[in-house]
Protein backbone atom coordinates (compact mmCIF):
# COMPACT_ATOMS: atom_id res chain seq x y z
CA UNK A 1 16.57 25.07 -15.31
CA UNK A 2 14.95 24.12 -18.41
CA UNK A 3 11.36 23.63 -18.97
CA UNK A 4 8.72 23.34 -21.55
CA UNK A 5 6.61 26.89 -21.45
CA UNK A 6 3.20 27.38 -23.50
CA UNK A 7 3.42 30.33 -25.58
CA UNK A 8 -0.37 31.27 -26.09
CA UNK A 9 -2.91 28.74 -25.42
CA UNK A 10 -3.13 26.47 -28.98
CA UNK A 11 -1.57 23.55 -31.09
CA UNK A 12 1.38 21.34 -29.60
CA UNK A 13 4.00 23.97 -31.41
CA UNK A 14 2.95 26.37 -28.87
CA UNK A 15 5.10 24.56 -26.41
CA UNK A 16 9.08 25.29 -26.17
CA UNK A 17 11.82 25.02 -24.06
CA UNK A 18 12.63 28.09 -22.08
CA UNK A 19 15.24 28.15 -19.02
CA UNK A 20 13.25 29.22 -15.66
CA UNK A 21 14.20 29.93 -12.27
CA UNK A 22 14.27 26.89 -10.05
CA UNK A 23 10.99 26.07 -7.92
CA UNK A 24 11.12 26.63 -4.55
CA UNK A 25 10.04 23.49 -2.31
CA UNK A 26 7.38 24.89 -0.01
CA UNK A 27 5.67 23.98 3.64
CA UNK A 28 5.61 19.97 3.73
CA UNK A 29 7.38 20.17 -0.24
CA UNK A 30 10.32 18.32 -1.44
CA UNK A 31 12.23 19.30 -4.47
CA UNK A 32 12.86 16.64 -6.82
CA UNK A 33 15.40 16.80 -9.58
CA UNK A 34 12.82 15.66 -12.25
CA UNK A 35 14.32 12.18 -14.47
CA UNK A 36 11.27 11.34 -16.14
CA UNK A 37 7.74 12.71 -16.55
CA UNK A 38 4.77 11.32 -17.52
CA UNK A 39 2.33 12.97 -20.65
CA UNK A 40 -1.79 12.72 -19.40
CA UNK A 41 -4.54 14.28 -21.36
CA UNK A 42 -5.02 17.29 -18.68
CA UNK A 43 -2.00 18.63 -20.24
CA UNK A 44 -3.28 18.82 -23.47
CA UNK A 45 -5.95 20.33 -22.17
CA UNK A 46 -4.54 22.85 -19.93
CA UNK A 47 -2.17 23.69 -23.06
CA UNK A 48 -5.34 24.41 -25.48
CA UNK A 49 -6.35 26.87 -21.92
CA UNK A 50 -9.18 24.79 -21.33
CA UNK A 51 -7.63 23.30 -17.67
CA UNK A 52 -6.24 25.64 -15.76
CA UNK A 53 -4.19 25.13 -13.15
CA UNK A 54 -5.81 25.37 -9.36
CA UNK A 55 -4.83 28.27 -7.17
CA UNK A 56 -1.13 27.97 -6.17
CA UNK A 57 -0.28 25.23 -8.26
CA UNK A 58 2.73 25.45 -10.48
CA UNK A 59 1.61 27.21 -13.89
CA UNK A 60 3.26 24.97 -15.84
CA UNK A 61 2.51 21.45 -17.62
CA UNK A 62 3.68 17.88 -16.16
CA UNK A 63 1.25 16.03 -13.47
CA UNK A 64 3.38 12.97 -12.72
CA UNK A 65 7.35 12.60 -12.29
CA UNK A 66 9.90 10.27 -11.40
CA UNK A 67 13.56 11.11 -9.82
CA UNK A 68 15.59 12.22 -7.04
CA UNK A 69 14.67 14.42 -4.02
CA UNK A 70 17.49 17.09 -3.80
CA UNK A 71 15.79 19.76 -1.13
CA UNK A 72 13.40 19.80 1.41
CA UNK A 73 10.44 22.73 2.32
CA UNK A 74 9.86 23.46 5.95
CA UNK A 75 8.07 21.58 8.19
CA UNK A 76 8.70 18.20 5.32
CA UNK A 77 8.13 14.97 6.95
CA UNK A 78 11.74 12.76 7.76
CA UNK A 79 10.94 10.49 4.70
CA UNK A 80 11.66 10.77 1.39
CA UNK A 81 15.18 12.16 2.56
CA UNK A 82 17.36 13.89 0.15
CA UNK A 83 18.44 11.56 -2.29
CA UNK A 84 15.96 9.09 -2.50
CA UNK A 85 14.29 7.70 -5.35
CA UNK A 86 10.17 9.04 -5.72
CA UNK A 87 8.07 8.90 -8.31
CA UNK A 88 4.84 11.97 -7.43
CA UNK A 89 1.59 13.37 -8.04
CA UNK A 90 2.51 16.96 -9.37
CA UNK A 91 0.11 19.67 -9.00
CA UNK A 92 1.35 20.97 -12.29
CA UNK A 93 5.38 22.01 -13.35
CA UNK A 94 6.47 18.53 -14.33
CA UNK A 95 7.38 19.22 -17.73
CA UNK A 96 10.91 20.78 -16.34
CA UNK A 97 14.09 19.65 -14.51
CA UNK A 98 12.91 20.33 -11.33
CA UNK A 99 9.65 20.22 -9.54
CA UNK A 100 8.07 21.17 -5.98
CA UNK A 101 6.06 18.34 -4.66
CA UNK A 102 4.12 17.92 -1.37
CA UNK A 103 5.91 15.09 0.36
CA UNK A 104 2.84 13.32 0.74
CA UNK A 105 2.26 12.80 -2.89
CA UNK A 106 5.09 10.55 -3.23
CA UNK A 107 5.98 6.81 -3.22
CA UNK A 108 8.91 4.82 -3.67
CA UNK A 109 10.27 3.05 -7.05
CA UNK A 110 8.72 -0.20 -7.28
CA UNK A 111 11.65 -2.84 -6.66
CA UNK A 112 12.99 -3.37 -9.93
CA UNK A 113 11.70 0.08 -11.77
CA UNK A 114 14.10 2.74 -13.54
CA UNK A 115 12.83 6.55 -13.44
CA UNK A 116 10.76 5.81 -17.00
CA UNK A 117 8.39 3.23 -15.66
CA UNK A 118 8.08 5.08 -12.06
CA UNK A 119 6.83 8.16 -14.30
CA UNK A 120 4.05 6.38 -15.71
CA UNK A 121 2.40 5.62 -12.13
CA UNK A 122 1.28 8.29 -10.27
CA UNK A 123 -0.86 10.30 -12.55
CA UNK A 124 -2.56 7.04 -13.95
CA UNK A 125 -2.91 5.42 -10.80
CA UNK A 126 -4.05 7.87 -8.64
CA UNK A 127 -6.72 8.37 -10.97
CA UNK A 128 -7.62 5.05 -11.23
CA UNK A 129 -7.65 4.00 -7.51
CA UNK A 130 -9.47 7.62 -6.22
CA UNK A 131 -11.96 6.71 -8.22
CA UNK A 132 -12.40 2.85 -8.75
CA UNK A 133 -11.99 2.41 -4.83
CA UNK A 134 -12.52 5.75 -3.07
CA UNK A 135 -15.38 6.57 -5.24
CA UNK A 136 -17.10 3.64 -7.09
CA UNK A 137 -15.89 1.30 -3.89
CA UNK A 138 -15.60 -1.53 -6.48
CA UNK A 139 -16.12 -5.02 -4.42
CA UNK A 140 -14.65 -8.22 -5.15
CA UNK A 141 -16.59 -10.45 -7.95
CA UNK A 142 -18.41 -7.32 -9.03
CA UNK A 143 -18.33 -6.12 -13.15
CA UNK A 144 -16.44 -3.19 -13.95
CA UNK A 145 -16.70 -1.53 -17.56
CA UNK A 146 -13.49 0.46 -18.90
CA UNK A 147 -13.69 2.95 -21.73
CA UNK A 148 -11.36 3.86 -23.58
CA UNK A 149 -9.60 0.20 -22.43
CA UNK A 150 -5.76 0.33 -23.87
CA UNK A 151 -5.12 4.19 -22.82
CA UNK A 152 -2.89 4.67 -19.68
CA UNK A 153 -5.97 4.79 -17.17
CA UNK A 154 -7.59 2.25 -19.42
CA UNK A 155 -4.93 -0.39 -18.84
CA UNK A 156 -4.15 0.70 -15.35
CA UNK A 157 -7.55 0.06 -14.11
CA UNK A 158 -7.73 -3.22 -16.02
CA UNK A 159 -5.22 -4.40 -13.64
CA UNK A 160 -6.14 -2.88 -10.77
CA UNK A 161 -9.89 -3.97 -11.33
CA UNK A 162 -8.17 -7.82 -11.12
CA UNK A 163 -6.12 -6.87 -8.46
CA UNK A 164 -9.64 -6.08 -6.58
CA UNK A 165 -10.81 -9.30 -7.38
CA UNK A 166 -13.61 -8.05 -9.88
CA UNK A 167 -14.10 -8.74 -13.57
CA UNK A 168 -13.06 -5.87 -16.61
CA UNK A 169 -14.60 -5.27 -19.50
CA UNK A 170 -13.34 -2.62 -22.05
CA UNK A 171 -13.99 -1.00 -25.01
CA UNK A 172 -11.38 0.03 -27.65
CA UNK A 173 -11.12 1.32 -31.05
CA UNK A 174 -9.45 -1.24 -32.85
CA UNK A 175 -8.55 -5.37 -32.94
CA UNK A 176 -4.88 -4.59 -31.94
CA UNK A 177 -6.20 -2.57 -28.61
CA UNK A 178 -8.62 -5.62 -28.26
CA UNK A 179 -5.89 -7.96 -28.22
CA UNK A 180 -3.87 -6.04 -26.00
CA UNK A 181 -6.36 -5.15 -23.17
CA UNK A 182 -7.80 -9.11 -23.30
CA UNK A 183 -3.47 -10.12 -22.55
CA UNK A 184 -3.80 -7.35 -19.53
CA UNK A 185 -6.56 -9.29 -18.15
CA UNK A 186 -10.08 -7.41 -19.31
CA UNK A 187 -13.10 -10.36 -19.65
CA UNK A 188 -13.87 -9.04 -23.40
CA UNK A 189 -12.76 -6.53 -25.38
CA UNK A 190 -15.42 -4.31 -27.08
CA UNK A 191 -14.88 -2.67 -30.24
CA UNK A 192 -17.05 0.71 -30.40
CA UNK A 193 -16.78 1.09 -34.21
CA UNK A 194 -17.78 -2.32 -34.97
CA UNK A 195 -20.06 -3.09 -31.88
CA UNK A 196 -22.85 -1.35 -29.78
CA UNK A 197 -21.08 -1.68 -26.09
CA UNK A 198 -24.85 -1.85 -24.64
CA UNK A 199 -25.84 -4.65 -26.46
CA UNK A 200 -22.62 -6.49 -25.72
CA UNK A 201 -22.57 -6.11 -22.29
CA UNK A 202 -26.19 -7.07 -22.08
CA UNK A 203 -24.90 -9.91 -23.79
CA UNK A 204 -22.12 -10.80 -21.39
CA UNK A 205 -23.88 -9.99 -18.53
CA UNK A 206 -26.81 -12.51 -18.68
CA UNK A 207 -28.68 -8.92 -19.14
CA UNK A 208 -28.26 -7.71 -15.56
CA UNK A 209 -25.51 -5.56 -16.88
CA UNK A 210 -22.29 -3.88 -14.97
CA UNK A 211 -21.35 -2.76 -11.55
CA UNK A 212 -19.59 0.15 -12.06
CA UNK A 213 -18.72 2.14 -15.52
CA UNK A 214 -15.32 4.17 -15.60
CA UNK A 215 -16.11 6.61 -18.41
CA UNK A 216 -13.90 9.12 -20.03
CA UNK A 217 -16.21 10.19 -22.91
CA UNK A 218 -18.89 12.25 -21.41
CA UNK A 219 -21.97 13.47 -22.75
CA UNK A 220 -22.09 11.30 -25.65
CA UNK A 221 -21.92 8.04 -23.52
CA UNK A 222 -24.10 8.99 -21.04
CA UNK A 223 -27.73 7.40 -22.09
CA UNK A 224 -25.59 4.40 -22.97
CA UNK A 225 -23.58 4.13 -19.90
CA UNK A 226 -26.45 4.19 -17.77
CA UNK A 227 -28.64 1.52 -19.87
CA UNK A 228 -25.10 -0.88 -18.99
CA UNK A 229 -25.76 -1.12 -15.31
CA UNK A 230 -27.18 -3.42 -12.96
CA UNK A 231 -29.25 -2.56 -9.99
CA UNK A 232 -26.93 -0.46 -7.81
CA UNK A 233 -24.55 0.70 -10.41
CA UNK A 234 -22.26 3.47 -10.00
CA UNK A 235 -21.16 5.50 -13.07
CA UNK A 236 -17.90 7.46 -12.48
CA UNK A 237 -16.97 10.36 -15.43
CA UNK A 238 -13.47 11.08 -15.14
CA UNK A 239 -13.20 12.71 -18.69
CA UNK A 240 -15.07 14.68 -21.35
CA UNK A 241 -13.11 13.68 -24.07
CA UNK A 242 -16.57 13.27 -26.33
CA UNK A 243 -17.46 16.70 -25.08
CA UNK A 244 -20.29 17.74 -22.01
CA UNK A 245 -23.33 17.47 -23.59
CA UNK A 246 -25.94 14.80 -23.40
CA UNK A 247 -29.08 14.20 -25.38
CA UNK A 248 -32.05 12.21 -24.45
CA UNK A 249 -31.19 10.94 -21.50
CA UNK A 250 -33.14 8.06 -19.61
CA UNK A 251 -33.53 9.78 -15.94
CA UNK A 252 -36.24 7.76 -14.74
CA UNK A 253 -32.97 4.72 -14.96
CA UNK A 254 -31.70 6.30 -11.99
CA UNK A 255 -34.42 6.41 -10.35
CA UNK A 256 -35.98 2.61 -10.82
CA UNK A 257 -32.40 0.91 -10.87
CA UNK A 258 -30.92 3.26 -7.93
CA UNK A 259 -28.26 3.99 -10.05
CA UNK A 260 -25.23 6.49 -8.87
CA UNK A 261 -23.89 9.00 -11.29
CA UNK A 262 -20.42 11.07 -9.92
CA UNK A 263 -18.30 12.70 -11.81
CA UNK A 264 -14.65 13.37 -10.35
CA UNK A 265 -11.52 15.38 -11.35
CA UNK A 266 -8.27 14.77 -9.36
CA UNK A 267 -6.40 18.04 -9.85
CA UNK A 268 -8.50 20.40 -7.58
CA UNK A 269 -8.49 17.99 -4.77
CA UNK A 270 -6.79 18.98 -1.14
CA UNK A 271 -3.30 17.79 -0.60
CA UNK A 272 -4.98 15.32 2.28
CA UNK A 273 -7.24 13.70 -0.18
CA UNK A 274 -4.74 12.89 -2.51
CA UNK A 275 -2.51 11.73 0.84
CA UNK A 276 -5.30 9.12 1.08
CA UNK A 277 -5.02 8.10 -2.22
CA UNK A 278 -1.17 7.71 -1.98
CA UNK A 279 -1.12 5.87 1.23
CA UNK A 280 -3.96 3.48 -0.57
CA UNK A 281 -1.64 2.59 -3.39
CA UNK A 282 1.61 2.06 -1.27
CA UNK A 283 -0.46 -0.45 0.90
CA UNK A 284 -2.63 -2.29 -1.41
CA UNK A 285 -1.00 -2.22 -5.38
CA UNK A 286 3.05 -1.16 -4.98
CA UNK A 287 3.92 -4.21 -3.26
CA UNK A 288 1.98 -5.78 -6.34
CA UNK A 289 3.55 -3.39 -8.90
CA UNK A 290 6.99 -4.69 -6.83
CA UNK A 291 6.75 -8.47 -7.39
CA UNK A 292 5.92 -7.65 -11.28
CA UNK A 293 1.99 -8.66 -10.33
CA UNK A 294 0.83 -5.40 -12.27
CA UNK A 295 2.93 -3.05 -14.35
CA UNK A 296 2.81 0.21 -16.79
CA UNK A 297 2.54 -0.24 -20.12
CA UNK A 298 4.81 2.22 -21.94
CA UNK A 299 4.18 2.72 -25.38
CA UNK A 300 6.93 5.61 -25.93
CA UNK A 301 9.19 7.91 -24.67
CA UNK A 302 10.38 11.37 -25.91
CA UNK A 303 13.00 13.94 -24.98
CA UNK A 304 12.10 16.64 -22.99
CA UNK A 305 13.22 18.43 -26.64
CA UNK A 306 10.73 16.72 -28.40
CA UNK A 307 7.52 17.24 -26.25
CA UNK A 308 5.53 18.37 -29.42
CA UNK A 309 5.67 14.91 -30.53
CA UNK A 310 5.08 13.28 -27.66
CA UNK A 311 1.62 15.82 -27.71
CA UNK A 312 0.95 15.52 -31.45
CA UNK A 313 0.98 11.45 -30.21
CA UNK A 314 -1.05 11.46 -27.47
CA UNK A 315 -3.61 13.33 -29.41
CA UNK A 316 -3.78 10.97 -32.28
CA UNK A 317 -5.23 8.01 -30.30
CA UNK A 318 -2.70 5.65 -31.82
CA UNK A 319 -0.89 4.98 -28.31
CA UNK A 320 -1.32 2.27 -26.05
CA UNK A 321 -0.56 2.55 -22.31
CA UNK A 322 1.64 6.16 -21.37
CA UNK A 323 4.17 8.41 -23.03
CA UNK A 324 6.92 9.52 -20.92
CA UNK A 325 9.09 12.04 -21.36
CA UNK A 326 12.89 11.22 -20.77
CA UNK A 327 15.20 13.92 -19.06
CA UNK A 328 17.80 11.45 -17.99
């Protein structure tokens, strides 16, 4: 089969197409003949060799696919049955034709959704709903704030923070990500280079400030992420895209405001923790992704050929929503 291999840990021209042996679907695994895959910042990551892959898992990139079962491992539950439509949480080998999946980290095609916009779910939403639910146990009515607002996870979770019944704010880097993330359903829109996000959501707040804070900067953020919540706020780092370290940071906060500070990565969880997570998304947001409720935002699709771009995009920031690769 053919499949995108990383040369020596580097720039996105390490990456080239290679032809592999087919996976082999393991214990509870289903093989799916890959139509679609979805790109996430982990595999930029694990291509620089700064997130490698857990023990067992597939050495090469792709997190999130879309397409056809075609085999089954032993000991695979009855559904998905050969043939049938899945879009899945990869452990890692999506980048390729075919992929080895545990059965349980699949869900059906939302009614109405081709292979491209199935790819752009499971990754994103996983994320989003492990951590937004499972984690930060986000309550109706309650303030959420998004960074990094009109990226994949950033306009996943602005839906799925309505969905919830609580209120999204998000900040962006530019007017046109504003304007995009306030259509999606976010409360305001911050812009980070023109605005301090503290002072804002002081200012939208009444001063009590947020619930929760979804943060995929890091270190840098820290301080400031902790000076935006209320009483009883939960910060959640999913990301270190600003880097690890943090400077003068106000502990005492935590202390006086009971603050909660987690930080989660998805990847290294056990196959029955991201089970959960799947059978939390088919009951509560694919029957909403279904009757067009919620839905990914693609911003563009590559060939399986041209994954270089598709990095060299992701990496520039200019995106909104995923980029999907397209083996159709």
């Amino acid at each position: 089969m053919r499949a995108v291999i990383v040369r020596e840990p580097g720039a996105p021209e390490s990456m080239s197409l290679a032809d592999i042996p087919l996976p082999v679907p393991g214990p509870g695994e289903v093989l799916v003949r890959v139509q679609a895959a979805g790109v996430n910042r982990p595999d930029l990551m694990q291509r620089k060799g700064l997130y490698p892959p857990p023990p067992g898992a597939s050495p090469l990139l792709g997190l999130e696919i879309a397409g056809a079962v075609v085999a089954k491992g032993p000991d695979a539950p009855e559904w998905p049955a050969v043939g049938t439509p899945v879009c899945a949480l990869a452990n890692g080998g999506g980048y390729a034709e075919y992929c080895a999946v545990p059965a349980a980290q699949c869900l059906p095609w939302p009614n109405g959704f081709d292979a491209i916009r199935a790819a752009a779910l499971p990754e994103t939403f996983f994320t989003v709903w492990s951590n937004l639910v499972m984690t930060a146990h986000v309550a109706a009515g309650e303030r959420v704030l998004i960074h990094g607002g009109a990226g994949g996870i950033g306009t996943a979770a602005i839906q799925t923070v309505r969905a919830l019944g609580a209120v999204p704010y998000v900040t962006v880097g530019s007017a046109e990500k504003a304007a995009l993330c306030l259509k999606l359903g976010a409360e305001a829109a911050i812009d980070y280079r023109e605005e301090d996000f503290v002072a804002r959501v002081d200012e939208l707040t009444g001063r009590r400030g947020v619930d929760v804070v979804l943060d995929v900067i890091g270190g840098p953020y820290l301080d400031r992420n902790l000076r935006c919540l209320a009483p009883g706020g939960r910060l959640v780092i999913i990301a270190l895209q600003g880097g690890a370290k943090a400077q003068e940071v106000g502990v005492g906060r935590i202390l006086t405001r009971h603050l909660t500070v987690a930080g989660t990565t998805l990847r290294p969880r056990d196959g029955a923790y991201k089970a959960r997570v799947a059978e939390g998304l088919r009951a509560a947001l694919w029957p909403l992704l279904s009757d067009g409720t919620i839905a990914p935002l693609i911003h563009a699709t590559f060939p399986l050929a041209e994954v270089v771009e598709a990095h060299k995009l992701m990496e520039s920031g200019s995106h909104s929503g995923k980029i999907v690769l397209d083996l159709r």
